[in-house]
Protein backbone atom coordinates (compact mmCIF):
# COMPACT_ATOMS: atom_id res chain seq x y z
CA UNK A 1 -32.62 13.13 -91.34
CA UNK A 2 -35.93 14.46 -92.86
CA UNK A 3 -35.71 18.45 -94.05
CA UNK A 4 -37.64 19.50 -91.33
CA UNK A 5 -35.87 18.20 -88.05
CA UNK A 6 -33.29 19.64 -90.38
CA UNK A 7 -34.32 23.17 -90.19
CA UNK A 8 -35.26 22.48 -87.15
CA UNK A 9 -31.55 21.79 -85.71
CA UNK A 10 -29.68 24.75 -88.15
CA UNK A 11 -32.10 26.98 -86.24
CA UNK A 12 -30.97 25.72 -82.99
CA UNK A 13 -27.54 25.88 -83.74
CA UNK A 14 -26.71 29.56 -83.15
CA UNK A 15 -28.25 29.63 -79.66
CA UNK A 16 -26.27 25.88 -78.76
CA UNK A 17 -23.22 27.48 -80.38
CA UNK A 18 -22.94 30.50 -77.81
CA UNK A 19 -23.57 27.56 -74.95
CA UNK A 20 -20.55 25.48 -76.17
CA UNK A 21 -18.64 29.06 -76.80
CA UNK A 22 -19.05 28.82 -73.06
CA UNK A 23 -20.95 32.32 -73.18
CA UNK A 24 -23.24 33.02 -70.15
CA UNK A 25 -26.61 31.31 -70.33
CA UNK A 26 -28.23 32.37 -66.94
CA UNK A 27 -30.75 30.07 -65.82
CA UNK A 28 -33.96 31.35 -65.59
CA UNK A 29 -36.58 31.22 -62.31
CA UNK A 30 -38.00 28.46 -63.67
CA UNK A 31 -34.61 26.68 -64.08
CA UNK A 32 -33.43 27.83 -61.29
CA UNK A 33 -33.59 25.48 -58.56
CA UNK A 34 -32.46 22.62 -60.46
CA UNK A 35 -29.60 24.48 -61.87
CA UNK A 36 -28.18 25.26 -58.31
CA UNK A 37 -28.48 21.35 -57.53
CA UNK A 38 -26.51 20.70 -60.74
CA UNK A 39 -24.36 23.49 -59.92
CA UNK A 40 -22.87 22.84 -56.70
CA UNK A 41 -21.79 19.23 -58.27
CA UNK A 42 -20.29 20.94 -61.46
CA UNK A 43 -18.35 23.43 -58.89
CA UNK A 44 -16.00 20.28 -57.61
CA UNK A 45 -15.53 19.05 -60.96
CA UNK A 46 -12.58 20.87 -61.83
CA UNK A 47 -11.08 19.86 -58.18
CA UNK A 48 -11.61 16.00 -59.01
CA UNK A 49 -10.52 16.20 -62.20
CA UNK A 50 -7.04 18.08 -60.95
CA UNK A 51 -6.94 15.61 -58.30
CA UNK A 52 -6.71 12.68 -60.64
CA UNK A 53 -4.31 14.75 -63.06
CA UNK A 54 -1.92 14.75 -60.17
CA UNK A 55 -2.30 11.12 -59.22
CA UNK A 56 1.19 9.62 -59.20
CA UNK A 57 0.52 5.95 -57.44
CA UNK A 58 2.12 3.99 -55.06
CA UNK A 59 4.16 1.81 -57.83
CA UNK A 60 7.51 2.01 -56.27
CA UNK A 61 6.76 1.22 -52.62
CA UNK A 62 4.06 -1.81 -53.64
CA UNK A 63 6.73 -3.38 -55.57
CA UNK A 64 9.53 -2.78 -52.87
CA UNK A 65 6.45 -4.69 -50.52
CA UNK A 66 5.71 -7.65 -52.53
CA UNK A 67 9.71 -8.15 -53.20
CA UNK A 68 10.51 -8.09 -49.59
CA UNK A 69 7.68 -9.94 -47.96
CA UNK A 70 9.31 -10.27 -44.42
CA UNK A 71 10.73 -6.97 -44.27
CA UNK A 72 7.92 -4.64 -41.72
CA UNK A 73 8.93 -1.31 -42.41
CA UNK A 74 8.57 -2.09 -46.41
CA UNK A 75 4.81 -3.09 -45.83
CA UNK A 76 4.47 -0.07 -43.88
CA UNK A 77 5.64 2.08 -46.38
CA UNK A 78 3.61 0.71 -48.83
CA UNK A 79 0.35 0.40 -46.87
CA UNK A 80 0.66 3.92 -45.71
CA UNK A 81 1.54 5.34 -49.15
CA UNK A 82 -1.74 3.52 -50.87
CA UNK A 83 -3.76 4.33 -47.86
CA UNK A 84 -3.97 8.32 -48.73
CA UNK A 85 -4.51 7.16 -52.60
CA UNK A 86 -7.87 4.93 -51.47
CA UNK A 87 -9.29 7.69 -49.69
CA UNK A 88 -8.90 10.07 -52.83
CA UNK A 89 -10.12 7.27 -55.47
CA UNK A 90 -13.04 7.06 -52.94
CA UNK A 91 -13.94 11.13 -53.26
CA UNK A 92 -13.91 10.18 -57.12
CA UNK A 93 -16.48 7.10 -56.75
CA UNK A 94 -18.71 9.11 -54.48
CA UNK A 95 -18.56 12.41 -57.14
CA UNK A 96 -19.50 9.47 -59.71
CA UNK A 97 -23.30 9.28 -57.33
CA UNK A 98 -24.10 12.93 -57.31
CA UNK A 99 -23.33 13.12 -60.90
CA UNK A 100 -25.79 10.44 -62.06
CA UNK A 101 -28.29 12.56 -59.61
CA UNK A 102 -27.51 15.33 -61.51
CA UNK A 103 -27.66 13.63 -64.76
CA UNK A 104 -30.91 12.36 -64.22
CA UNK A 105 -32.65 15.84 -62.86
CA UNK A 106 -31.45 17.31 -65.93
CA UNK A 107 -33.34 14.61 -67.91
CA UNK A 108 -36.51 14.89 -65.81
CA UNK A 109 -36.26 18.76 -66.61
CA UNK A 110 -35.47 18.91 -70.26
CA UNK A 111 -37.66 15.93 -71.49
CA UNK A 112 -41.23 16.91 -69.41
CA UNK A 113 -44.48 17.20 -71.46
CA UNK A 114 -45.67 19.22 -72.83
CA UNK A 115 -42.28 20.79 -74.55
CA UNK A 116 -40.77 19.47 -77.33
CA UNK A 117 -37.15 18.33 -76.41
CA UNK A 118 -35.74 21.13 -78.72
CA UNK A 119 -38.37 23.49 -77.27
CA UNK A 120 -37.06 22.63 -73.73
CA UNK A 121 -33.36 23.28 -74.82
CA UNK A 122 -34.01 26.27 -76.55
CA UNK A 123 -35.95 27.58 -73.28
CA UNK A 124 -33.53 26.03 -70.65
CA UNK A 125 -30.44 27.25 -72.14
CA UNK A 126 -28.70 27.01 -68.54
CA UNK A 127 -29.86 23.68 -67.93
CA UNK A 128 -28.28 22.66 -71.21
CA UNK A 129 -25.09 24.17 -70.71
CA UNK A 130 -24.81 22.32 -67.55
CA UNK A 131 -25.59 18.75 -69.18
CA UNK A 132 -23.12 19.53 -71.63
CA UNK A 133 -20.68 20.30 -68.91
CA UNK A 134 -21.03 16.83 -66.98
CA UNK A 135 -20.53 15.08 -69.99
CA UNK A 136 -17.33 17.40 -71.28
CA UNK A 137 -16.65 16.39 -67.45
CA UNK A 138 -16.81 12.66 -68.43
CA UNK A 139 -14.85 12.40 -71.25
CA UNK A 140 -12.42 14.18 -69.76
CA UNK A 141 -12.27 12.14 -66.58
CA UNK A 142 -12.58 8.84 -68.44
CA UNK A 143 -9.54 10.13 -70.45
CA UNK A 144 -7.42 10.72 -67.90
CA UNK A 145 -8.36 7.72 -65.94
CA UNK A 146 -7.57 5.02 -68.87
CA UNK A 147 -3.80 6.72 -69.26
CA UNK A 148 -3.03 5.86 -65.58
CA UNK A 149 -3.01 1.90 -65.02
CA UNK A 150 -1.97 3.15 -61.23
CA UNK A 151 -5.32 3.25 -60.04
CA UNK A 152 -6.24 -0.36 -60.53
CA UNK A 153 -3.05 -1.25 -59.48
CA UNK A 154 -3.15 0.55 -56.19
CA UNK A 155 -6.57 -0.63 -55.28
CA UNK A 156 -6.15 -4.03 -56.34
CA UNK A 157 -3.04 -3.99 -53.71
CA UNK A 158 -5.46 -2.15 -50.86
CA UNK A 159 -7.80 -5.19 -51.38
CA UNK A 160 -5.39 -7.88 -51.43
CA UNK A 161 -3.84 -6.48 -48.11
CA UNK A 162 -7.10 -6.44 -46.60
CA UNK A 163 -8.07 -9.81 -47.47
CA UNK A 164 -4.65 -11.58 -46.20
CA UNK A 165 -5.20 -9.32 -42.69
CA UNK A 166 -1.69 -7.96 -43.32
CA UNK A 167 -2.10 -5.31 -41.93
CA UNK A 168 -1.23 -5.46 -38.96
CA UNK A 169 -2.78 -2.45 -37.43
CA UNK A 170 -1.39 -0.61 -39.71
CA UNK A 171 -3.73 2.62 -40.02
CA UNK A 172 -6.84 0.56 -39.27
CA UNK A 173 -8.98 4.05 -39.64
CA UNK A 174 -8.80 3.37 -43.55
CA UNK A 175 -11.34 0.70 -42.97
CA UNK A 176 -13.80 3.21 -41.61
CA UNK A 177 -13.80 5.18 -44.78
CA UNK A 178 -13.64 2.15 -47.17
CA UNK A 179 -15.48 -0.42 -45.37
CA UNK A 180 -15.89 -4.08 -47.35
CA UNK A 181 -19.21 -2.85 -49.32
CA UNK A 182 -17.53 0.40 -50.52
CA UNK A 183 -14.29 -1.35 -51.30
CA UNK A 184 -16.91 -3.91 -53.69
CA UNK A 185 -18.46 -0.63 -55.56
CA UNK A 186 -15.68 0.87 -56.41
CA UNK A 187 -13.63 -2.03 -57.30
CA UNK A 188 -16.90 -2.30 -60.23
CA UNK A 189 -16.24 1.11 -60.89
CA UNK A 190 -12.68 1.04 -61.21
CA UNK A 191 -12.93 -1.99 -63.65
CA UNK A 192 -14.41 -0.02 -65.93
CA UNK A 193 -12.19 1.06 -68.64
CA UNK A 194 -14.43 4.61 -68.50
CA UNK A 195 -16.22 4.26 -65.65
CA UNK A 196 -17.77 7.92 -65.48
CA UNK A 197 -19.23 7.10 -68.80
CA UNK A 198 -20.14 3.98 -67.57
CA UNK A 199 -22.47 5.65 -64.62
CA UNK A 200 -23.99 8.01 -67.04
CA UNK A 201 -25.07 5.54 -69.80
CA UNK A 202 -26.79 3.14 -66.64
CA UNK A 203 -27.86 6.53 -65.03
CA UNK A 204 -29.89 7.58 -68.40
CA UNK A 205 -31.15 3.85 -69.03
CA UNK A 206 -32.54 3.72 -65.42
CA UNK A 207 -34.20 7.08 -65.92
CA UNK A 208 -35.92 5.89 -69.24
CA UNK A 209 -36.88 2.48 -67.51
CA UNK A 210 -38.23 4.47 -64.35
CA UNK A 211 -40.08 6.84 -66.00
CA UNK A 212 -42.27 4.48 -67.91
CA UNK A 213 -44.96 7.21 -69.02
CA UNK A 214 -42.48 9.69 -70.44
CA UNK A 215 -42.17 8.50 -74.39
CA UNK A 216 -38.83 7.31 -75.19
CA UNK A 217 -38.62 9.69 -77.80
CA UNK A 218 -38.40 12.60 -75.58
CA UNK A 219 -34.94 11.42 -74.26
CA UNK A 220 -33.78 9.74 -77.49
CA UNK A 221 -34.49 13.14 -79.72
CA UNK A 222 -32.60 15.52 -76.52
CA UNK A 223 -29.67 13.49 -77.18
CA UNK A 224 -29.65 12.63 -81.10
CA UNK A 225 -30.39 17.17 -81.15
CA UNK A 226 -27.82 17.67 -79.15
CA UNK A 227 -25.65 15.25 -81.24
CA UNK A 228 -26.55 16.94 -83.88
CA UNK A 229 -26.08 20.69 -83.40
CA UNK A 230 -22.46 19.70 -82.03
CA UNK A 231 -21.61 17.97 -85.57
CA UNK A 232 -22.88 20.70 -87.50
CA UNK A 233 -20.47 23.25 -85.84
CA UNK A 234 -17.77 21.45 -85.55
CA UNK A 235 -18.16 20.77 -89.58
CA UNK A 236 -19.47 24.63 -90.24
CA UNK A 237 -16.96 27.21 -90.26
CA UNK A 238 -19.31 29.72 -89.70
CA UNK A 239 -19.30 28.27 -86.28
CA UNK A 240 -15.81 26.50 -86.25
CA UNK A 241 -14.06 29.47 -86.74
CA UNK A 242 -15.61 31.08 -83.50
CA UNK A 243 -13.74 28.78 -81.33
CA UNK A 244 -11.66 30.41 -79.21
CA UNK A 245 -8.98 28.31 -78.81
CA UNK A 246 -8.28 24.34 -78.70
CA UNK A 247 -10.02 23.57 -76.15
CA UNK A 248 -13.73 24.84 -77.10
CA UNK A 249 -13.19 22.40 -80.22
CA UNK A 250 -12.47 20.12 -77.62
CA UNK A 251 -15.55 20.63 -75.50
CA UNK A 252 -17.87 20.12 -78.24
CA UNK A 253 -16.39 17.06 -79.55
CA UNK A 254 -16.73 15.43 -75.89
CA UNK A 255 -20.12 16.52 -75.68
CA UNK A 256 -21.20 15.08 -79.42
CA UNK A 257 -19.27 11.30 -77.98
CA UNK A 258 -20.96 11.68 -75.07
CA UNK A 259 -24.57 11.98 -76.38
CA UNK A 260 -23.81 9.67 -78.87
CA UNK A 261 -23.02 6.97 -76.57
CA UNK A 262 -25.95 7.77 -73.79
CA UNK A 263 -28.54 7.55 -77.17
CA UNK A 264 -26.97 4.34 -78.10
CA UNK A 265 -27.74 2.92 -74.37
CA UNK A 266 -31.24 4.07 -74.15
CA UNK A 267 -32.58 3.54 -77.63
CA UNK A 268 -33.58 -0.25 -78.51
CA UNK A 269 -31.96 -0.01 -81.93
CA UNK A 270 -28.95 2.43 -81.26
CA UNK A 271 -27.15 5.10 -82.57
CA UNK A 272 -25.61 2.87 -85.25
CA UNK A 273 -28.87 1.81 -86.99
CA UNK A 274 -30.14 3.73 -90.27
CA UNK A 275 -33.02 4.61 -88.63
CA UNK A 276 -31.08 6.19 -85.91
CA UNK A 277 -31.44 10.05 -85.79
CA UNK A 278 -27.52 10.60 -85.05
CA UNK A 279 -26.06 11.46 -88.52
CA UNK A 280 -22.65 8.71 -87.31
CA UNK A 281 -20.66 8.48 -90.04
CA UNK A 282 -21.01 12.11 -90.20
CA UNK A 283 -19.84 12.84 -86.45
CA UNK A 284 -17.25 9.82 -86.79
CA UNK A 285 -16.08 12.17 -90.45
CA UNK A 286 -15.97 15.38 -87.99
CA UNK A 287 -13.89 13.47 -85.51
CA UNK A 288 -11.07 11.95 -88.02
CA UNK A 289 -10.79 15.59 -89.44
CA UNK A 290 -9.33 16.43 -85.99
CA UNK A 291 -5.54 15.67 -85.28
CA UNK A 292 -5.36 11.87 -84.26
CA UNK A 293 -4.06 12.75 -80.63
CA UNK A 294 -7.20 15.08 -79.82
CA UNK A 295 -9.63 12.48 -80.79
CA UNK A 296 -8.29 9.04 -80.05
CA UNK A 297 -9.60 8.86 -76.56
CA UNK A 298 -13.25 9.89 -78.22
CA UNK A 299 -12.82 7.32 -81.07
CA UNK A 300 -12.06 4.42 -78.41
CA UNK A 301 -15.14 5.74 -76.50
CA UNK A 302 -17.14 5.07 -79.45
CA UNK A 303 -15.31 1.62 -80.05
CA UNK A 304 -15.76 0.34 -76.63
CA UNK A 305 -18.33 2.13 -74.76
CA UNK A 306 -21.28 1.97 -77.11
CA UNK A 307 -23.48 -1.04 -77.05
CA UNK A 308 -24.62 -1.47 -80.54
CA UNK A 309 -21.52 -1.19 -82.42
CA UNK A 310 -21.06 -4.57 -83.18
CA UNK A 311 -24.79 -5.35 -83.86
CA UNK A 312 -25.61 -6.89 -87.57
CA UNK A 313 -27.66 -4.20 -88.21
CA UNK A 314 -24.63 -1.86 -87.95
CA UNK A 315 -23.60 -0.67 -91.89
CA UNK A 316 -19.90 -2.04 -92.68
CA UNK A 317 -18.81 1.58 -93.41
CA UNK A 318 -19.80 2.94 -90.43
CA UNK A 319 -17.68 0.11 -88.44
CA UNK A 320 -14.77 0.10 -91.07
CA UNK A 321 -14.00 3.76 -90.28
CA UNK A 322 -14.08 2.76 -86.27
CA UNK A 323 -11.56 0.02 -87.06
């Protein structure tokens, strides 16, 4: 990194630090009507990410099914236990759209001409709270959702009992809310081993690849600063030691992965490269400094969500300390 994007980034460090401190940044009138869009997605957040916490599966009953074939009131149990499930891994697919939506407004407002992108996040402090907060969001989700092999299971049963025309009208209003088409999407989706990630990495390509005029650079350099300013708090203690408690280190750390791995989608060479602007063996150093069970769900991101890991051009270190 040259000395003066250097200078550059340690001078936007104490304003990012009070946005991951999760002080008040109040969005100004030129933020604001984007910020309310983005706003009343971040507000169920918390609600989808509580509803997969508490999402126990329908193991017991589809096993009871498939080992009794011929026995009704087994199939009806099961059907009507995964039933409720489908409609709730639906809510999560559809949160999934509006998120990319709000993704991509964020990136329309924080990489327009004529700003800089550091200009535009030192301006828009509430818009960049709120991009940090879908992808601390992500991670989280992604996390959660790759420790509970019910999902996939459960679906995968909903499909195959739809296919076979088992059921038997058997609470045929399911079919209304997951039609065929739906039931395709979020099968993709649910494939995924971090799907939200996933949506946001395809949702940031197609806004690069739709917005043909806009340099590259003004997306790439948003991410690889914001990439940036996270690593050099997390490895600062003038700015460490102002966490509050585990779970601002936390926040940060998902929000450096998460840029990371949105750069390394959009940019032709990746975040990998040595011409990349993302310091990554100093972030990956930052991450393995952390207790293993904090960052091993942000480590696998890295592993298996980025696209250029594996390239040639990738140095040997920097994939030796991924191994």
């Amino acid at each position: 990194m040259s000395l003066s994007i250097l200078k550059t980034h340690v001078s936007f460090v104490g304003f990012y630090s009070d946005i991951c401190l999760c002080l008040d940044a109040q969005p100004t009138a030129g933020e604001r009507e984007v910020w309310n869009q983005v706003n009343s997605v971040l507000q169920e957040s918390e609600s989808i990410l509580g509803g997969l916490q508490s999402y126990k599966g329908a193991g017991q009953e589809i096993r009871d099914a498939i080992q009794n074939p011929s026995d009704h009131s087994l199939q009806e149990k099961a059907w009507n236990s995964v039933c409720p499930l489908v409609i709730k891994l639906k809510r999560f697919y559809s949160f999934s759209l509006k998120l990319e939506k709000a993704l991509q407004s964020l990136l329309e407002s924080l990489t327009c001409p004529p700003l800089t992108p550091t200009q535009h996040l030192e301006r828009e402090q509430a818009l960049a709270k709120q991009f940090a907060e879908i992808l601390h969001f992500t991670l989280r989700f992604d996390e959660l959702k790759m420790r509970n092999p019910a999902i996939q299971n459960d679906f995968s049963y909903y499909r195959r009992t739809i296919s076979r025309n088992q059921i038997n009208n058997m609470n045929l209003d399911i079919e209304n809310e997951v039609n065929n088409e739906m039931a395709n999407r979020m099968s993709l989706f649910y494939a995924e081993a971090t799907p939200m990630l996933k949506t946001l990495s395809n949702a940031t390509t197609s806004f690069v690849t739709e917005n043909k005029t806009l340099p590259l650079e003004n997306t790439t350099d948003c991410l690889s600063t914001m990439a940036s300013v996270c690593k050099v708090m997390l490895e600062t203690p003038e700015y460490s030691s102002r966490f509050s408690s585990e779970d601002t280190l936390l926040f940060c750390m998902r929000v450096m992965v998460g840029v990371i791995i949105l750069y390394d989608h959009v940019h032709p060479n990746g975040a990998f490269n040595k011409s990349s602007k993302i310091d990554m063996k100093g972030c990956i150093k930052v991450l393995k400094d952390q207790p293993a069970d904090n960052v091993e769900g942000l480590l696998n991101a890295l592993k298996f969500t980025t696209k250029h890991l594996n390239d040639e051009t990738t140095p040997k270190n920097i994939r030796t300390m991924l191994q």
